[in-house]
N, C-alpha and C. Protein backbone atom coordinates (compact mmCIF):
# COMPACT_ATOMS: atom_id res chain seq x y z
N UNK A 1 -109.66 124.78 120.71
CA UNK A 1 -108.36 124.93 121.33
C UNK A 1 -107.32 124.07 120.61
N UNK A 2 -107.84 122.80 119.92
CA UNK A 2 -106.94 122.22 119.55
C UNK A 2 -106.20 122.95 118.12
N UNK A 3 -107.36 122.92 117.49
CA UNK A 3 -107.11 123.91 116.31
C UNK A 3 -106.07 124.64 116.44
N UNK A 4 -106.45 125.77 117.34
CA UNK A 4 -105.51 126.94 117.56
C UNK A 4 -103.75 126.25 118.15
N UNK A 5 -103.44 125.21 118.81
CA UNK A 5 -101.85 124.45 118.72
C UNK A 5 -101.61 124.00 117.41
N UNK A 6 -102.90 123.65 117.03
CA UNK A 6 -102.33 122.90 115.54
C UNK A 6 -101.55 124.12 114.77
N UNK A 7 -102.70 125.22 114.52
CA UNK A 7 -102.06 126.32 113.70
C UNK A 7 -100.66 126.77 114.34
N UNK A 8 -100.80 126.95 115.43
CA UNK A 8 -99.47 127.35 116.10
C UNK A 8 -98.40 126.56 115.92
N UNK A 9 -98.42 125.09 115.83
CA UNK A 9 -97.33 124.40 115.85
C UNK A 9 -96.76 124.06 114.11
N UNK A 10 -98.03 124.46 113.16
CA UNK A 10 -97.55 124.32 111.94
C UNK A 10 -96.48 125.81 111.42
N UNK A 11 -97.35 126.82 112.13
CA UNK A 11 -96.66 128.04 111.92
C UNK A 11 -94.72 127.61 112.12
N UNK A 12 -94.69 127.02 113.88
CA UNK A 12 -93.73 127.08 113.91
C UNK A 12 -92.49 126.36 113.40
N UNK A 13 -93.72 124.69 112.49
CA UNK A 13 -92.71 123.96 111.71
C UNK A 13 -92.24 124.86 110.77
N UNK A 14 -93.07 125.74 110.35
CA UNK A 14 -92.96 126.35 108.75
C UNK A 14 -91.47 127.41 109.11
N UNK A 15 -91.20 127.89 110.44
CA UNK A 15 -90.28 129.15 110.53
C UNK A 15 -89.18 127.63 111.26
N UNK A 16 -89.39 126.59 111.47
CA UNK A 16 -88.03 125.49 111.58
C UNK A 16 -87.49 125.22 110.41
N UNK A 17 -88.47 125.24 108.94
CA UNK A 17 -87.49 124.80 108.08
C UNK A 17 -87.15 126.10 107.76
N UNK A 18 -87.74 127.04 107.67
CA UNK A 18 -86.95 128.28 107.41
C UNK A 18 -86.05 128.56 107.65
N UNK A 19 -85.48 128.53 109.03
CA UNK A 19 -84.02 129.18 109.99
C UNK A 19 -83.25 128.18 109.67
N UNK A 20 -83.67 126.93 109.89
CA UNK A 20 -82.77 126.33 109.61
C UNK A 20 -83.05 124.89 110.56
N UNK A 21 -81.22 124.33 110.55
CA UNK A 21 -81.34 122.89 111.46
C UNK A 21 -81.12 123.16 112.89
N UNK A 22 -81.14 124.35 113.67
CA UNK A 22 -80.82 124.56 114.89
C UNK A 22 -81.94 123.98 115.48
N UNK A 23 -83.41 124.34 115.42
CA UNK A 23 -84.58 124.12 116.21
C UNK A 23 -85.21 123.33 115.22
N UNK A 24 -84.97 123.28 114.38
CA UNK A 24 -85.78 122.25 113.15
C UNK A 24 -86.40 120.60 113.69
N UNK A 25 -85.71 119.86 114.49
CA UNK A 25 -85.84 118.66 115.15
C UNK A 25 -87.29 119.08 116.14
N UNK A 26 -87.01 120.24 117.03
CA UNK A 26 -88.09 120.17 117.89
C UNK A 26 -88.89 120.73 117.44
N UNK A 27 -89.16 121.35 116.35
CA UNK A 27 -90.65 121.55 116.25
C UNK A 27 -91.02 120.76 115.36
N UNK A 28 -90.16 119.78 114.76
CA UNK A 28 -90.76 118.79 114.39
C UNK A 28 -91.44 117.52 115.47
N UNK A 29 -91.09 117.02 116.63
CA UNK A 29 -91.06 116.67 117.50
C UNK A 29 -92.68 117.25 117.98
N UNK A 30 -93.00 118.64 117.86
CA UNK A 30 -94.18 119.00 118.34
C UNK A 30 -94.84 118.66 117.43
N UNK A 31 -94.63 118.92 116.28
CA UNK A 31 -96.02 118.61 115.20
C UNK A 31 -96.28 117.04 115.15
N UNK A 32 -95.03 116.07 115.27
CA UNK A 32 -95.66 115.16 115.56
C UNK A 32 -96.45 114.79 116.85
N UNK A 33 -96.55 115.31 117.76
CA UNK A 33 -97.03 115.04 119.31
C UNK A 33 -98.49 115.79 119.06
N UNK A 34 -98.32 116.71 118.11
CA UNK A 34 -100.15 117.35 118.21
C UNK A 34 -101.09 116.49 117.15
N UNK A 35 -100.23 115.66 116.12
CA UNK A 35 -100.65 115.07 115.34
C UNK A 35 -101.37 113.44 115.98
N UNK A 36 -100.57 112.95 116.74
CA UNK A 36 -100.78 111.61 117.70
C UNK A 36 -101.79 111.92 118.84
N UNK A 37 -101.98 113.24 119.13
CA UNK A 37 -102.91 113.82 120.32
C UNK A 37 -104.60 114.04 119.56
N UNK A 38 -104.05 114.33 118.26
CA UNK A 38 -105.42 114.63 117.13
C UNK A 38 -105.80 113.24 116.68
N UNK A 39 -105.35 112.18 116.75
CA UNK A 39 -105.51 111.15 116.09
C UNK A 39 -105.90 110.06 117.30
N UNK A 40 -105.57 110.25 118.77
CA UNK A 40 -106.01 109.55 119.87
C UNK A 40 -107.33 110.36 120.05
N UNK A 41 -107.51 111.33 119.72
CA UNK A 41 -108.94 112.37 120.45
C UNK A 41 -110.18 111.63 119.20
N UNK A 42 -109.38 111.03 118.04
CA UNK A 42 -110.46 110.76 116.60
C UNK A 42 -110.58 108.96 117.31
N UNK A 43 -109.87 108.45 117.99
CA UNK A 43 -109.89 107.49 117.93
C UNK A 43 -110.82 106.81 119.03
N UNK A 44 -110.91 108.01 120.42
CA UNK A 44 -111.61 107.92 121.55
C UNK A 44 -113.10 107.92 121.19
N UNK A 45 -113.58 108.42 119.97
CA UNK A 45 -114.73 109.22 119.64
C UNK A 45 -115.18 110.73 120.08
N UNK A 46 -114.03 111.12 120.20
CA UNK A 46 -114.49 112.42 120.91
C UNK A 46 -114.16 113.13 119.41
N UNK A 47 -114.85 115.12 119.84
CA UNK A 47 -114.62 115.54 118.60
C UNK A 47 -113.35 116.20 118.53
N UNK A 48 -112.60 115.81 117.32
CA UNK A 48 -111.13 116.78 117.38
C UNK A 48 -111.09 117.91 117.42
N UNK A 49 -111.65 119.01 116.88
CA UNK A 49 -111.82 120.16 116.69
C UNK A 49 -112.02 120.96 118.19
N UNK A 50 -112.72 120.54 118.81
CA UNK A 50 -113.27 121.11 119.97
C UNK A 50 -112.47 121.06 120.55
C-alpha cells in the first residue's frame, strides 16, 4: 500500500513540475510527507514496502 502512494505521489510531483507553479508547492509538500512516513516505518523496524 505504501508503494502504491509513493507511485502515486511521484506521478503527481512529476505532472506539478509539469503544469507548472500553481499546485507545484503541494505536491511537493506530499512527497515530502510520504518520504518522512517511509523513513519513520524504516526506522520503527517495521517493513516499508508492506
Amino acid at each position: 500500500m505504501l508503494i502504491t502512494i509513493g507511485v502515486i505521489l511521484l506521478i503527481l510531483w512529476a505532472l506539478g513540475l509539469i503544469t507548472g507553479y500553481t499546485f507545484g508547492w503541494f505536491i511537493h509538500v506530499l512527497l515530502v510527507a510520504a518520504i518522512v512516513l517511509f523513513l519513520i516505518r524504516i526506522i520503527q523496524g517495521r517493513n516499508p514496502i508492506r
